[in-house]
N, C-alpha and C. Protein backbone atom coordinates (compact mmCIF):
# COMPACT_ATOMS: atom_id res chain seq x y z
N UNK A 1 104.02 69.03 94.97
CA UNK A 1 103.61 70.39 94.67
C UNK A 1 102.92 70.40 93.31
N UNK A 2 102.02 71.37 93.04
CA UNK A 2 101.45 71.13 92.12
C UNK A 2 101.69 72.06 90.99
N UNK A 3 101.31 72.24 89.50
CA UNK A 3 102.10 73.05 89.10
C UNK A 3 101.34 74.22 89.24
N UNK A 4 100.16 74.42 89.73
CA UNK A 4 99.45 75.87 90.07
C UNK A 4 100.34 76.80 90.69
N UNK A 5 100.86 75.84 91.96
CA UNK A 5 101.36 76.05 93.12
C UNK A 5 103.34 76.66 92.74
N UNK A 6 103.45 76.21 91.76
CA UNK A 6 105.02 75.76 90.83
C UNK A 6 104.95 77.04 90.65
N UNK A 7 104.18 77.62 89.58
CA UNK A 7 103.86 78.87 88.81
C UNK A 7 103.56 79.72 89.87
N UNK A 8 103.12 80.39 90.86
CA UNK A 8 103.23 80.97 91.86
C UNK A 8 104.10 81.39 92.76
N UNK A 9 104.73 80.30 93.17
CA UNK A 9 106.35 80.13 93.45
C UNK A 9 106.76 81.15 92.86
N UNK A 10 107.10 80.73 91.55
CA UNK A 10 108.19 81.47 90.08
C UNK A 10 107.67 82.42 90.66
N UNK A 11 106.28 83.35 90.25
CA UNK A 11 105.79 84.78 90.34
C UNK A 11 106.47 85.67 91.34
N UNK A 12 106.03 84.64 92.33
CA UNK A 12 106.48 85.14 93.84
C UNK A 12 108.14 85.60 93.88
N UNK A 13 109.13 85.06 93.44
CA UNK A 13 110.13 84.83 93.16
C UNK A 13 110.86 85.93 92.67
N UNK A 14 110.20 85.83 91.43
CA UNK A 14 110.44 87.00 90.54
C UNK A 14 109.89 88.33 90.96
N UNK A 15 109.36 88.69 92.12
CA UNK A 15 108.29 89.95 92.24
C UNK A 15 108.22 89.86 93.74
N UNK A 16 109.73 89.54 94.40
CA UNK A 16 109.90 89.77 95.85
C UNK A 16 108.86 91.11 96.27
N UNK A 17 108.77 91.74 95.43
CA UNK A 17 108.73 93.24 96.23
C UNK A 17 107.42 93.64 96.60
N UNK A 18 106.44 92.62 95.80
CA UNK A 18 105.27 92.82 95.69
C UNK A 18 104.88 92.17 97.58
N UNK A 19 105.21 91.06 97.95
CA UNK A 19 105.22 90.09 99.11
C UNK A 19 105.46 91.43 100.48
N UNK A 20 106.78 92.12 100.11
CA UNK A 20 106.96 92.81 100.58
C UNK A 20 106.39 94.18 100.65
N UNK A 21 105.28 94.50 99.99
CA UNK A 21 104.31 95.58 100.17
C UNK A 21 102.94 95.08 100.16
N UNK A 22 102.21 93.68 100.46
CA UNK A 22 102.05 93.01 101.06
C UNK A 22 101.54 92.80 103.20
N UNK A 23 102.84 92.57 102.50
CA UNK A 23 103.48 92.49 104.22
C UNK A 23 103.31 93.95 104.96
N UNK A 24 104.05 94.86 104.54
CA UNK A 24 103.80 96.39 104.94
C UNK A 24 102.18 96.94 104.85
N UNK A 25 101.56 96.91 103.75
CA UNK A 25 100.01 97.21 103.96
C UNK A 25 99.49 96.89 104.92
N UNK A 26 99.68 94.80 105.12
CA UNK A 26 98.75 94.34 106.28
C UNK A 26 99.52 95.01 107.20
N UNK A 27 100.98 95.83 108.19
CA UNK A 27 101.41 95.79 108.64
C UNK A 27 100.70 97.39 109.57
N UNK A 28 100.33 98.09 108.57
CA UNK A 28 99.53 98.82 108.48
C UNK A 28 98.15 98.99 109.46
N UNK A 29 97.39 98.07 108.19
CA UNK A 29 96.09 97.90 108.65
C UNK A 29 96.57 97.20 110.44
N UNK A 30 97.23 96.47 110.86
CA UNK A 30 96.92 95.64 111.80
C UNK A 30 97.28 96.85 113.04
N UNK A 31 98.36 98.09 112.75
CA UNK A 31 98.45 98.78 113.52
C UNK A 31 97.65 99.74 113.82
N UNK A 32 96.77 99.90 112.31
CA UNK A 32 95.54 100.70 113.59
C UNK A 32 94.35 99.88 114.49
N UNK A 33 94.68 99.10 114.32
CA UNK A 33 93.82 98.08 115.51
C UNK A 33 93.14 96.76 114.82
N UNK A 34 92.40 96.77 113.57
CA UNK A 34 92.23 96.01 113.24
C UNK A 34 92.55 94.48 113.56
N UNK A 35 91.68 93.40 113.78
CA UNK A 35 92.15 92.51 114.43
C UNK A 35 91.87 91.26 113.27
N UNK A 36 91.02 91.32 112.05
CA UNK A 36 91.13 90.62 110.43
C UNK A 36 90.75 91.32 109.57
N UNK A 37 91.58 91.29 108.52
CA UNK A 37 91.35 92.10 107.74
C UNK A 37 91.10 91.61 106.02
N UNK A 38 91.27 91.85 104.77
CA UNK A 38 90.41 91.54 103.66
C UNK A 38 92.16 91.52 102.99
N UNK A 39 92.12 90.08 102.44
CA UNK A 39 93.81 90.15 101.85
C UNK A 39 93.51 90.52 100.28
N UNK A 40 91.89 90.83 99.92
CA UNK A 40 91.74 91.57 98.63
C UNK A 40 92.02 93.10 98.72
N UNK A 41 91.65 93.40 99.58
CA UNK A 41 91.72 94.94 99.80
C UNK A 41 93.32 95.23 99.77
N UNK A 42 93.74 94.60 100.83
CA UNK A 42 95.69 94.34 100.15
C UNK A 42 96.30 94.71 99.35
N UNK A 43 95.57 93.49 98.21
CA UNK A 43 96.36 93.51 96.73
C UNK A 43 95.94 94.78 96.43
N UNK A 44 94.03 95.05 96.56
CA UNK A 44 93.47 96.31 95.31
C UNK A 44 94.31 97.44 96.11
N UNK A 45 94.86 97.70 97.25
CA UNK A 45 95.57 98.47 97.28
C UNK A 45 96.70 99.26 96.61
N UNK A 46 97.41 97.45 96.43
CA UNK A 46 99.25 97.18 95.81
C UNK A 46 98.60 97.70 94.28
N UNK A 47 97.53 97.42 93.85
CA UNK A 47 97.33 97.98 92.37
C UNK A 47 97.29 99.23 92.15
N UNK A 48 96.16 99.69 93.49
CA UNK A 48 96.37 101.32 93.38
C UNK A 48 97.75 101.96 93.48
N UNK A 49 97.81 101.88 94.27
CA UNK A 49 99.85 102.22 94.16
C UNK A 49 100.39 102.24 92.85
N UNK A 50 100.60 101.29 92.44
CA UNK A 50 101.41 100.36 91.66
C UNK A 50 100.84 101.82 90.24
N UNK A 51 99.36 101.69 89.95
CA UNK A 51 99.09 102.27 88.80
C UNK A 51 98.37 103.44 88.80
N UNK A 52 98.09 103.96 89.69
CA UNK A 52 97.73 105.62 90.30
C UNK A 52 99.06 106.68 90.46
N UNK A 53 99.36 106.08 91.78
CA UNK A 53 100.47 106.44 92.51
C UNK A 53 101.40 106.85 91.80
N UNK A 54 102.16 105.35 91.24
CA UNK A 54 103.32 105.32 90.60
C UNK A 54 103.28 105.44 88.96
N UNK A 55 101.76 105.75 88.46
CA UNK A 55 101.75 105.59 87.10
C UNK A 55 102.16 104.71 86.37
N UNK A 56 102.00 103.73 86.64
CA UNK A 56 102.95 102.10 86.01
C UNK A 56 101.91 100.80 85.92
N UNK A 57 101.15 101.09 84.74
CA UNK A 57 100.01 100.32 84.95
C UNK A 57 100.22 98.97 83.52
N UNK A 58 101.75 98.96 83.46
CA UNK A 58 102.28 97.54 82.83
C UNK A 58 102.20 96.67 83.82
N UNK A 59 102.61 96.36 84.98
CA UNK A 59 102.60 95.21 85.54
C UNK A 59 101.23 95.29 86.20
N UNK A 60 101.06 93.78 85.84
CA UNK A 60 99.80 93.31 86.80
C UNK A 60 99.98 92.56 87.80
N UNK A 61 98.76 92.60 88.85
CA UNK A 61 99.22 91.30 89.84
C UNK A 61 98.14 90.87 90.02
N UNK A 62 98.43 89.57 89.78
CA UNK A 62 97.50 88.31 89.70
C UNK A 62 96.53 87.98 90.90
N UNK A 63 95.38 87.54 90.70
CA UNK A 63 94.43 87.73 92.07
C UNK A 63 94.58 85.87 92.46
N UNK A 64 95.31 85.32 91.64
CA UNK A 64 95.78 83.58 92.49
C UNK A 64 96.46 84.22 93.81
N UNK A 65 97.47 85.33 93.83
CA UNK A 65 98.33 85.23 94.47
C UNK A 65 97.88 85.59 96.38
N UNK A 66 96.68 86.13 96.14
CA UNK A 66 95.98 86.22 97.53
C UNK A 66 95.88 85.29 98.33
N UNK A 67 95.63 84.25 98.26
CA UNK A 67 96.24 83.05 99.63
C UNK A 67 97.26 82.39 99.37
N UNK A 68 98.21 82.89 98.58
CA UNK A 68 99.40 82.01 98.80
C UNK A 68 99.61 83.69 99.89
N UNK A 69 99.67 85.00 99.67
CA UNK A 69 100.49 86.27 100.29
C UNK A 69 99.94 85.65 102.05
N UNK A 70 98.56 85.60 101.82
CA UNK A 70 97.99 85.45 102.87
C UNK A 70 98.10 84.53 104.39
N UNK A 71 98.10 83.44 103.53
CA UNK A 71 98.78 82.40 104.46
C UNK A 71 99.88 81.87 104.37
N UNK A 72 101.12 82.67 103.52
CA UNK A 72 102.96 82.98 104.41
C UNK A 72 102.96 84.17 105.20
N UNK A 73 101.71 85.17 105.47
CA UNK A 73 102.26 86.29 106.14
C UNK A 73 101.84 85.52 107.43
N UNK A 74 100.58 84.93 107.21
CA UNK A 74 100.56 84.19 108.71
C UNK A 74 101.13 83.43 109.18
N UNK A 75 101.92 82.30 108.62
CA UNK A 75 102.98 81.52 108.65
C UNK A 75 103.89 81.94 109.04
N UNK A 76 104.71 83.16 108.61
CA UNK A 76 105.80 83.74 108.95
C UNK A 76 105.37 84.55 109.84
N UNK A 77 104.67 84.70 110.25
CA UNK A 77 104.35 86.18 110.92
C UNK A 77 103.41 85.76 112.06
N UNK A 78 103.67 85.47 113.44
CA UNK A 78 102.71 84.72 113.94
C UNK A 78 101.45 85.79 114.92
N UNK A 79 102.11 87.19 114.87
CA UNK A 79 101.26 88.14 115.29
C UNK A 79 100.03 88.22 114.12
N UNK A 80 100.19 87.81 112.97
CA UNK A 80 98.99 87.60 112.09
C UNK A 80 98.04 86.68 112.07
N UNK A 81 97.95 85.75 112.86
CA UNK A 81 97.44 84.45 113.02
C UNK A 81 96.20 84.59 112.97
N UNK A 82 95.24 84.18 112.17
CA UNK A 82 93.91 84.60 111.66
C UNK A 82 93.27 85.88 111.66
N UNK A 83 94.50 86.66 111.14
CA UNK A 83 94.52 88.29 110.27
C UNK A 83 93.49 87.87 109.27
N UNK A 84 93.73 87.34 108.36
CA UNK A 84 92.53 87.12 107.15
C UNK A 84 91.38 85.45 107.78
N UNK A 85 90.33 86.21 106.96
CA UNK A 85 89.71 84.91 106.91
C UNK A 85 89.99 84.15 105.54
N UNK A 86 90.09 82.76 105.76
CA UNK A 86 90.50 82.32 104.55
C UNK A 86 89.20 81.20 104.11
N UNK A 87 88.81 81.08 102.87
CA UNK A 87 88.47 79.69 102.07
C UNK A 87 89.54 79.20 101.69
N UNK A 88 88.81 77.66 101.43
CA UNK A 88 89.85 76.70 101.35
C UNK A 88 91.11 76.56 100.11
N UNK A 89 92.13 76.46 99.94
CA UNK A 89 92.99 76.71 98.89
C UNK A 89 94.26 75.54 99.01
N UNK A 90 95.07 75.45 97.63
CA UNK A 90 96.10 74.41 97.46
C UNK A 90 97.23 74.91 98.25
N UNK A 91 96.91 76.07 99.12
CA UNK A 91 98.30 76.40 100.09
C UNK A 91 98.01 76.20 101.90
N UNK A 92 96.69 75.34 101.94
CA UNK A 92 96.49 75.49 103.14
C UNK A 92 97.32 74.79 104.46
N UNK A 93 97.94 73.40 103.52
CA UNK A 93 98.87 72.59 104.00
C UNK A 93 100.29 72.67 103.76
N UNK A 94 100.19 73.71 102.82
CA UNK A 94 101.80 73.77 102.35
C UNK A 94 103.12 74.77 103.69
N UNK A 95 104.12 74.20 103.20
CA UNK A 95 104.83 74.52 104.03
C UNK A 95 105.69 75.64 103.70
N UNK A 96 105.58 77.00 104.44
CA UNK A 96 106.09 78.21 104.19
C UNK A 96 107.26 78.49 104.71
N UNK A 97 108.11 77.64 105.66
CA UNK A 97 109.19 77.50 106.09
C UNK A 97 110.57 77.85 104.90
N UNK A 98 110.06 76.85 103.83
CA UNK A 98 111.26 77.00 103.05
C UNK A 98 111.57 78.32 101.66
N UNK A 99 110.26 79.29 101.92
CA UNK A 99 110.22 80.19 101.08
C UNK A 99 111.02 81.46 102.05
């Protein structure tokens, strides 16, 4: 593992909740029909929320974290299975099993 990949982890870790609204957005988009969708639009969502919405514009979220969210929701999630289009990234082989 690499330590890009290390430091991401941690993030991820620390900021369950973010994965998990995430997960609910695409969960979203995929129910009104949509068949791939933009895992930027996602996040710029989770930001709007995060600092519109909720007025809380201390935390940030990092734009690395778009294909690691991207390809564990497909991993875990097999009704997502080329939900996003992806370029190539240090999570394409990694294994999402143990997160």
């Amino acid at each position: 593992m690499t330590e890009q990949q290390q430091l991401i982890i941690k993030y991820h870790e620390k900021n369950p909740h973010l994965y998990q609204a995430f997960k609910q957005f695409s969960s979203n988009a995929y129910g009104l029909g949509y068949k791939y969708f933009s895992a930027e639009m996602i996040i710029n969502r989770m930001r709007w929320q995060t600092m519109i919405e909720a007025k809380d514009d201390s935390f940030k979220i990092r734009n690395s974290i778009k294909p690691f969210y991207a390809r564990m929701l497909m991993a875990k999630h097999k009704k997502y299975n080329n939900f996003f289009k992806l370029r190539p990234s240090i999570w394409d082989n990694f294994n999402f099993d143990e997160l």
